[in-house]
N, C-alpha and C. Protein backbone atom coordinates (compact mmCIF):
# COMPACT_ATOMS: atom_id res chain seq x y z
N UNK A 1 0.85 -1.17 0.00
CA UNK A 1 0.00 0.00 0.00
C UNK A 1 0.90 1.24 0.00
N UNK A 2 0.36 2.12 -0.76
CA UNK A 2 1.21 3.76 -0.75
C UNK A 2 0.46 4.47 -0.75
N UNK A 3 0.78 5.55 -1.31
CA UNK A 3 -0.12 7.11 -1.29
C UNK A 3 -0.37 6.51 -3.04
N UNK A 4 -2.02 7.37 -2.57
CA UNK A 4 -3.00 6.83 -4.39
C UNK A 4 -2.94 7.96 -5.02
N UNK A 5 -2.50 9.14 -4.30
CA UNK A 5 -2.99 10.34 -5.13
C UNK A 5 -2.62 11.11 -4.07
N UNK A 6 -2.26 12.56 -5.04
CA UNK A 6 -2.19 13.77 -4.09
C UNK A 6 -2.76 14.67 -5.13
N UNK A 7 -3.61 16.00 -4.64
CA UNK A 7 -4.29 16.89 -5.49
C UNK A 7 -3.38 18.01 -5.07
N UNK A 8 -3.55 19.15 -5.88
CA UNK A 8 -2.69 20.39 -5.97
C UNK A 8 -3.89 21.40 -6.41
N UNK A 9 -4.12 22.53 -6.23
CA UNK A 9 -4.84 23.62 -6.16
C UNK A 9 -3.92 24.76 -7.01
N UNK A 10 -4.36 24.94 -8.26
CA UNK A 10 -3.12 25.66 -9.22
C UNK A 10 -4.12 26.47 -9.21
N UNK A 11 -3.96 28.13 -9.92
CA UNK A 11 -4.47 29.10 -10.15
C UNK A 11 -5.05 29.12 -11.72
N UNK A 12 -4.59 28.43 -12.01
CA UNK A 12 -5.14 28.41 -13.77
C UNK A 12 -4.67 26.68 -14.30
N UNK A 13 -6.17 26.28 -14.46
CA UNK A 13 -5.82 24.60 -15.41
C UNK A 13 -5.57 25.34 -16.34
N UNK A 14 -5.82 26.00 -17.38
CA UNK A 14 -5.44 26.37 -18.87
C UNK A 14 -4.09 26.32 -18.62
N UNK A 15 -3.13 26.84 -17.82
CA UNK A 15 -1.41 27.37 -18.00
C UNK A 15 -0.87 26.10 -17.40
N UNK A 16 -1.59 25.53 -16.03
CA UNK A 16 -0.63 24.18 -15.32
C UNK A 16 -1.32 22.60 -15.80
N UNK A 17 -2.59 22.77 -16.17
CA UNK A 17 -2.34 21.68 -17.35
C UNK A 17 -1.47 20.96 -17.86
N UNK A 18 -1.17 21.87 -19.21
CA UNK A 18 0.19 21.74 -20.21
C UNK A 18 1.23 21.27 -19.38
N UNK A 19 1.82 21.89 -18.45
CA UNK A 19 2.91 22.26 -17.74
C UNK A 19 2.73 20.69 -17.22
N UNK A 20 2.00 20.49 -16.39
CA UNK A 20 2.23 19.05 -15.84
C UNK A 20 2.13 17.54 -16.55
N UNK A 21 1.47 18.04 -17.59
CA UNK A 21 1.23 17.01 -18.86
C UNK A 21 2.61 16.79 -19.25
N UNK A 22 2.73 17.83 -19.84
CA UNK A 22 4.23 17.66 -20.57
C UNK A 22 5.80 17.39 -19.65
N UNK A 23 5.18 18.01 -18.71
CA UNK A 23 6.47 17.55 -17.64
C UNK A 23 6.84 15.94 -17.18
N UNK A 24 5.63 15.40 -17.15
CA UNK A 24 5.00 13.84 -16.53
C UNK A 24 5.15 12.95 -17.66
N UNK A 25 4.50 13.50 -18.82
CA UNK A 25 4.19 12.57 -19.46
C UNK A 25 5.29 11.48 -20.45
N UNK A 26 6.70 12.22 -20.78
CA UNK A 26 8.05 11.26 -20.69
C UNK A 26 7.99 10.42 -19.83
N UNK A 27 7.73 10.75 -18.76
CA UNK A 27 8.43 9.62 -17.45
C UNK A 27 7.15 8.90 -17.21
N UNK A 28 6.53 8.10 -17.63
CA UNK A 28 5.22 7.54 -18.08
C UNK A 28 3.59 8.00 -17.11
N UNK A 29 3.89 9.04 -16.95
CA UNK A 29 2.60 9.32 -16.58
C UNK A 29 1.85 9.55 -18.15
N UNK A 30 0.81 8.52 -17.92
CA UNK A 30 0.52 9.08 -19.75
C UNK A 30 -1.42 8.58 -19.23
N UNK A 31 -1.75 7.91 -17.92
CA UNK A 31 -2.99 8.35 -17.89
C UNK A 31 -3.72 9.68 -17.33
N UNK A 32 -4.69 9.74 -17.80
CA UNK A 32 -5.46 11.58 -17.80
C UNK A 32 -7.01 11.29 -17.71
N UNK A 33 -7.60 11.84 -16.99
CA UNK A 33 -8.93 11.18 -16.43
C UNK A 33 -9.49 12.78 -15.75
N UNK A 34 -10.95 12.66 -15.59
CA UNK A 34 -11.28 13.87 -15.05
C UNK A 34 -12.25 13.83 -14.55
N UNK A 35 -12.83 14.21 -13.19
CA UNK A 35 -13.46 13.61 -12.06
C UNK A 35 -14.03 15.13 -11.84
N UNK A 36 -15.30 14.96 -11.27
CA UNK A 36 -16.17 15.74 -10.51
C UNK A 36 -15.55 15.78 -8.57
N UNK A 37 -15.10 17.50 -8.57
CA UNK A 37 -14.49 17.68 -7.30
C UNK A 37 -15.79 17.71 -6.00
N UNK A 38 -15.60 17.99 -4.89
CA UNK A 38 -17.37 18.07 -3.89
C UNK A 38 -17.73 19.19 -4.18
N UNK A 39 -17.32 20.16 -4.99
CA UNK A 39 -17.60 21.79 -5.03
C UNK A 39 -18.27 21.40 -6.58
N UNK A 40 -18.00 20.65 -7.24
CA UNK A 40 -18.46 20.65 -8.64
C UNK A 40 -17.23 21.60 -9.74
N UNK A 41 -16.24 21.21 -9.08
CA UNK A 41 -15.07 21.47 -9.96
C UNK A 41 -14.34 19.95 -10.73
N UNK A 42 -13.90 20.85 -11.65
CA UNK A 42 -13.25 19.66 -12.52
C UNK A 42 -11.74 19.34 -11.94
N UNK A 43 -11.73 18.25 -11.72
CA UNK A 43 -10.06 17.93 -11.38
C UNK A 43 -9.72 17.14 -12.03
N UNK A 44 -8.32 17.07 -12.85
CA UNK A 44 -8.02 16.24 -13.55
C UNK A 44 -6.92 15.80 -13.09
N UNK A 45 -6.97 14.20 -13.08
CA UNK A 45 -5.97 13.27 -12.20
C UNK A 45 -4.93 12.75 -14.00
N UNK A 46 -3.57 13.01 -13.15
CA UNK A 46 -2.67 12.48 -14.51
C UNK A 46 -1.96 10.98 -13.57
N UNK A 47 -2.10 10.28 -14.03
CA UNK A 47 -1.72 9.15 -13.58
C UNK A 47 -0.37 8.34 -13.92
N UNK A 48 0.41 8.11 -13.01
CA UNK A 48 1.46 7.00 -13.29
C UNK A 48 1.36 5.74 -12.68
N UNK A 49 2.45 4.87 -12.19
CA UNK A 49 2.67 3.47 -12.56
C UNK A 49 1.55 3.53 -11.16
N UNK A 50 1.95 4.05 -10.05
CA UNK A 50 1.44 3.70 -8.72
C UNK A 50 0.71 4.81 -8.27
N UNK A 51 0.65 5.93 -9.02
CA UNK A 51 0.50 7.17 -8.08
C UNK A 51 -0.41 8.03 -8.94
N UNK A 52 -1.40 9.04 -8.49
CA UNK A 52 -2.11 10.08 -9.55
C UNK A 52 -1.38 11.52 -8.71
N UNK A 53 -2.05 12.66 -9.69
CA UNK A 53 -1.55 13.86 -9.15
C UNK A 53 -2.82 14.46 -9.77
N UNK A 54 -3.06 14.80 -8.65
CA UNK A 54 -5.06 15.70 -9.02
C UNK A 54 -4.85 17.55 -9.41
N UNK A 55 -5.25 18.11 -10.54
CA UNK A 55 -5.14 19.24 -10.97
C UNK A 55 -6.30 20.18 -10.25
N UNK A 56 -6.73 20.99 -10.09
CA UNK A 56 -7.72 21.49 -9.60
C UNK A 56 -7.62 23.53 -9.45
N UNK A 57 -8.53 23.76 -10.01
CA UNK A 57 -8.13 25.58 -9.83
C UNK A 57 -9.20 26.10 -8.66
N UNK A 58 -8.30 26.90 -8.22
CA UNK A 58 -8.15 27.28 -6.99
C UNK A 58 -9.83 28.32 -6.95
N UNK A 59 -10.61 28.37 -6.19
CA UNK A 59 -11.82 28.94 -5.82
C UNK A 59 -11.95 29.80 -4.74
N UNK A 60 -10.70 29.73 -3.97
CA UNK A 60 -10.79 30.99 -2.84
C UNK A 60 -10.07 32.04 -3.44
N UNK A 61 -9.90 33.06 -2.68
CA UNK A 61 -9.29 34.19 -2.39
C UNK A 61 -7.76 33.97 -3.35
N UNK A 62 -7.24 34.50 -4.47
CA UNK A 62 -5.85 34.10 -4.55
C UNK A 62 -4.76 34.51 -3.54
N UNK A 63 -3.99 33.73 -3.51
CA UNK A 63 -2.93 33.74 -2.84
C UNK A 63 -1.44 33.29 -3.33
N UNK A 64 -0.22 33.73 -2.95
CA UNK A 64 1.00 33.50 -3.33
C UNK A 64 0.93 32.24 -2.11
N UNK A 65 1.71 31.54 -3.24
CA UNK A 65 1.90 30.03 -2.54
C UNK A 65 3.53 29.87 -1.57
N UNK A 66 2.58 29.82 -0.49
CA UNK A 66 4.34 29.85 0.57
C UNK A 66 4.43 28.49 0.84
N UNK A 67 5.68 27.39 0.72
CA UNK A 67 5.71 25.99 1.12
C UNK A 67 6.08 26.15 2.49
N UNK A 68 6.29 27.21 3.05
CA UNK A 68 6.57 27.20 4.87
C UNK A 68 5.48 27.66 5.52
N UNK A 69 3.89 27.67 4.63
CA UNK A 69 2.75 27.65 5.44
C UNK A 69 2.01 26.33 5.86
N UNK A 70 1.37 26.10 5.91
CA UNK A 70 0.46 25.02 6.71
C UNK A 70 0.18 24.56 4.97
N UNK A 71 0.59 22.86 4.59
CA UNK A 71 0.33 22.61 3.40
C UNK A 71 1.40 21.83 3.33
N UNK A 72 1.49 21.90 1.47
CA UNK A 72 2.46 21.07 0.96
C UNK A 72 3.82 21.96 0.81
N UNK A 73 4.97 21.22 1.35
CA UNK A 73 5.95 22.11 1.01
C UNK A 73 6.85 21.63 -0.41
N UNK A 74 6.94 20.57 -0.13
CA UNK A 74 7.42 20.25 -1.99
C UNK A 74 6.80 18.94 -2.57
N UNK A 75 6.95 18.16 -4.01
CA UNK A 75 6.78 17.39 -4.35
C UNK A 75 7.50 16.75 -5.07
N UNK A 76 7.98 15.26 -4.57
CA UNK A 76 9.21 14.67 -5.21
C UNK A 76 9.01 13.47 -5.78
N UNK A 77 8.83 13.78 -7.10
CA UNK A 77 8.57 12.48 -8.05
C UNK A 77 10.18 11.75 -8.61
N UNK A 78 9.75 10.25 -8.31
CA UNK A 78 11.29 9.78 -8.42
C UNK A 78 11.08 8.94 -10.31
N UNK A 79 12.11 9.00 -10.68
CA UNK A 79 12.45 8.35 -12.08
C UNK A 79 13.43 7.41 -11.81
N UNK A 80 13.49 6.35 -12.78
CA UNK A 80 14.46 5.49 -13.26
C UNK A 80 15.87 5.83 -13.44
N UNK A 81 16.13 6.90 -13.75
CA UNK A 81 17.79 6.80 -13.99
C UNK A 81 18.40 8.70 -14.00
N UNK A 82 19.63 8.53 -13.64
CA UNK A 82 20.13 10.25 -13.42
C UNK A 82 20.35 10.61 -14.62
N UNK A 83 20.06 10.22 -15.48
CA UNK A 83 19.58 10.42 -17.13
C UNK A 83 18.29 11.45 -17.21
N UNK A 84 17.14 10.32 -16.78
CA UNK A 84 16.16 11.05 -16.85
C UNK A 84 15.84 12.23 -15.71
N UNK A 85 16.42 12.09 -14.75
CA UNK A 85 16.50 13.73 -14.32
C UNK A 85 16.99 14.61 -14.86
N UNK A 86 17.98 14.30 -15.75
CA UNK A 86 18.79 15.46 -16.36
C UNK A 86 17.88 15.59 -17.64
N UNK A 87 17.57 14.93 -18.74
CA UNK A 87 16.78 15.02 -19.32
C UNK A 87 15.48 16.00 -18.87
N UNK A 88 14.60 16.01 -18.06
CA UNK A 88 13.81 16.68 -17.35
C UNK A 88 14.13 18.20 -16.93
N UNK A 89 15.29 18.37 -16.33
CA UNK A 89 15.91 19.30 -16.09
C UNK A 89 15.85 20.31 -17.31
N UNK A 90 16.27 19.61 -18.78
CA UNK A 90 16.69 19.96 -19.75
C UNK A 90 15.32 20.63 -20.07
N UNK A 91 14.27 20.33 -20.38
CA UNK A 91 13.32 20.61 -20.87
C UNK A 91 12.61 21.66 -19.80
N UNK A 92 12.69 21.86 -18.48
CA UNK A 92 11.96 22.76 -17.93
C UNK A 92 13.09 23.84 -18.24
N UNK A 93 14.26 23.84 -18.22
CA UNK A 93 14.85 24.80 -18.89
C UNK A 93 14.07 25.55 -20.18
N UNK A 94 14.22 24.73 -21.04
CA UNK A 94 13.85 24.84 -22.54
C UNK A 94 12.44 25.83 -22.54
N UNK A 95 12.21 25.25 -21.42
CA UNK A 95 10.23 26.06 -21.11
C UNK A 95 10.25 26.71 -20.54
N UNK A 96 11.35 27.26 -19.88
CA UNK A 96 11.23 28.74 -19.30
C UNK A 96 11.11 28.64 -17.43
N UNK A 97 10.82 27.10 -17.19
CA UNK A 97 10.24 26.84 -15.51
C UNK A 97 12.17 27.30 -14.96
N UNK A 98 11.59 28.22 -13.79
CA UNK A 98 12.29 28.23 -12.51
C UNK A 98 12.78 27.15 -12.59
N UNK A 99 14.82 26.97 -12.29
CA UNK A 99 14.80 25.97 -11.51
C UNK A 99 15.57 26.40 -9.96
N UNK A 100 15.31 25.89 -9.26
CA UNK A 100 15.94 26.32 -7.49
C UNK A 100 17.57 25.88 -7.45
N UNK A 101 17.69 24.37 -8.37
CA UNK A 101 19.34 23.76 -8.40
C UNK A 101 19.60 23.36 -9.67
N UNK A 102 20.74 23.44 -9.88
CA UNK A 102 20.68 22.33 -11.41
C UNK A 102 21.18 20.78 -10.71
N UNK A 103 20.48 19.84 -11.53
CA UNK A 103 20.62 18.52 -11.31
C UNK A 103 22.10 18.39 -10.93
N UNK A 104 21.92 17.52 -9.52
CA UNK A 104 23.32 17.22 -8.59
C UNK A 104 22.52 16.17 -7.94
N UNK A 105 24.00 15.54 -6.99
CA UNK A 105 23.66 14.72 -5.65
C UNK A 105 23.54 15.40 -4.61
N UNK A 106 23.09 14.84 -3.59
CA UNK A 106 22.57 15.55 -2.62
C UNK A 106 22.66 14.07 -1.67
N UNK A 107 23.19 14.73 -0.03
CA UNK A 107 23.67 14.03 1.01
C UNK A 107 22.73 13.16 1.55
N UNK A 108 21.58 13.40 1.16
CA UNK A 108 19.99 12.22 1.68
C UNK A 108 20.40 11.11 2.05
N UNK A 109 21.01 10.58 1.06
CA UNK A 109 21.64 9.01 0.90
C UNK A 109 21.93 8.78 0.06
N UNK A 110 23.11 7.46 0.31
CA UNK A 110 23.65 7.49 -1.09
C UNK A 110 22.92 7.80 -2.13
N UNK A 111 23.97 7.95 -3.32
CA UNK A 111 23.52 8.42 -4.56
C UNK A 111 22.31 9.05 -4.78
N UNK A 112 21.84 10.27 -4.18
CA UNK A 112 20.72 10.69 -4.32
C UNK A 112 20.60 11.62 -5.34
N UNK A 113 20.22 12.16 -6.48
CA UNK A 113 20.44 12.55 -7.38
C UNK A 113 18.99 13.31 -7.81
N UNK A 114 19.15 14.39 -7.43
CA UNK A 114 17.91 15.56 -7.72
C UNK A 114 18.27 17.05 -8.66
N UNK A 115 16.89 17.47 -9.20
CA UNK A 115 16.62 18.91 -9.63
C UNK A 115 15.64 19.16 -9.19
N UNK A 116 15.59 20.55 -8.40
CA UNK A 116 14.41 21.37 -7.59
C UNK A 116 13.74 22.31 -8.85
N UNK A 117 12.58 22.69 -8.94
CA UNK A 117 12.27 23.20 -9.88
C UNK A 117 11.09 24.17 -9.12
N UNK A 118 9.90 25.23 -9.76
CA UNK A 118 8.80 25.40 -9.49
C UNK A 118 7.85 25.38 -10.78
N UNK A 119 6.69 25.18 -10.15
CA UNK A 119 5.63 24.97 -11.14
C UNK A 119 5.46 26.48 -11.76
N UNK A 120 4.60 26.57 -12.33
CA UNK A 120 3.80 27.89 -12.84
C UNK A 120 3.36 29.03 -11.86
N UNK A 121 2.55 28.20 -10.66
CA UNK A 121 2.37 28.77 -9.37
C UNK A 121 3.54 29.23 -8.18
N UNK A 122 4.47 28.67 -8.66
CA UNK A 122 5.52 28.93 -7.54
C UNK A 122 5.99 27.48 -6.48
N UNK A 123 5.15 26.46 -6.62
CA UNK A 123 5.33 24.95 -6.21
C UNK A 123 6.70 24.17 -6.29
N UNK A 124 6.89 24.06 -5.28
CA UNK A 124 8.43 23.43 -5.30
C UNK A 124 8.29 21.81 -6.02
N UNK A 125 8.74 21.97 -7.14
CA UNK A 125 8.64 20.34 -7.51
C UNK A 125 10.28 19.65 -7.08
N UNK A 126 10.51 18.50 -6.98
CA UNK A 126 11.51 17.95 -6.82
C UNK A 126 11.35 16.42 -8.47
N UNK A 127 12.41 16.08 -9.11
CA UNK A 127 12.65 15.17 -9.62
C UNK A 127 13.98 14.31 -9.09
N UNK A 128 13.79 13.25 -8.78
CA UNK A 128 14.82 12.07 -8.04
C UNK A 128 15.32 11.43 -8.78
N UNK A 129 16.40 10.48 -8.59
CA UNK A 129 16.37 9.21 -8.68
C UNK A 129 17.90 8.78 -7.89
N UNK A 130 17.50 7.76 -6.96
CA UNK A 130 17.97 6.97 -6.30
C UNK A 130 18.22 5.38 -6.74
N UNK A 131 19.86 5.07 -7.16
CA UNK A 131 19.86 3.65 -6.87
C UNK A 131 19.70 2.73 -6.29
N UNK A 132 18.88 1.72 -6.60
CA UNK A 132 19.10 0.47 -5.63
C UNK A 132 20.07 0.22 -5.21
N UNK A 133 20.43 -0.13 -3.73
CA UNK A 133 21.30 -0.14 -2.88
C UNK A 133 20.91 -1.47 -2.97
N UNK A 134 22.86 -2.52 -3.20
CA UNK A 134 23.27 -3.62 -3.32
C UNK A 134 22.66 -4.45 -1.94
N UNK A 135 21.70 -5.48 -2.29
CA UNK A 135 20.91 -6.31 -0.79
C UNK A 135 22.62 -7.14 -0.28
């Protein structure tokens, strides 16, 4: 058992749509589905091997998104190989996304191998990948 899903509250589906489609959808998130929220909003879940990520635009008050308020402070989707982080890296470049680091290791544990990025909204994304450590 894991986590089935996490939803995100973006300020505009038209702009973070795209953005998460195209970001995901290399690294096989390639299902896309769209569900009635309890408010009668549309959320659209992009799906990978084990996990969804729920889209949803925001209905209160806008606000600048602080990750050191009460919430989510980042999100760290892991990949197959320090290839495809760098690859990834490459392309939010290419698109103009914030990045916070350029793809490195990082002391977590061995071989930990990340790029910090932000979404459209200002959302700390994280991309991983960690080797299997020899049993």
């Amino acid at each position: 058992m894991g986590i089935h899903h996490v939803d995100l509250v973006v300020s505009s589906l038209e702009r973070s749509l795209p953005f998460y489609r195209e970001l995901l959808g290399p690294l096989g998130w390639h299902g896309i589905s769209e569900v009635e929220g309890e408010r009668g909003e549309t959320i659209w879940y992009l799906s990978g091997r084990d996990c969804s990520i729920g889209l949803r635009e925001a209905q209160s008050g806008t606000q600048e998104y602080d990750r050191y308020s009460i919430g989510l402070h980042h999100l760290a989707i892991e990949v197959a190989s320090h290839a495809a982080v760098d690859e990834r890296a490459e392309w939010l470049r290419a698109n103009g996304a914030l990045l916070e680091s350029e793809p490195q290791e990082y002391t977590y544990m061995p071989g930990y191998y990340a790029v910090f990025f932000y979404d459209p909204d200002g959302m700390k994304l994280e991309i991983l990948h960690v080797p299997a450590l020899a049993a």
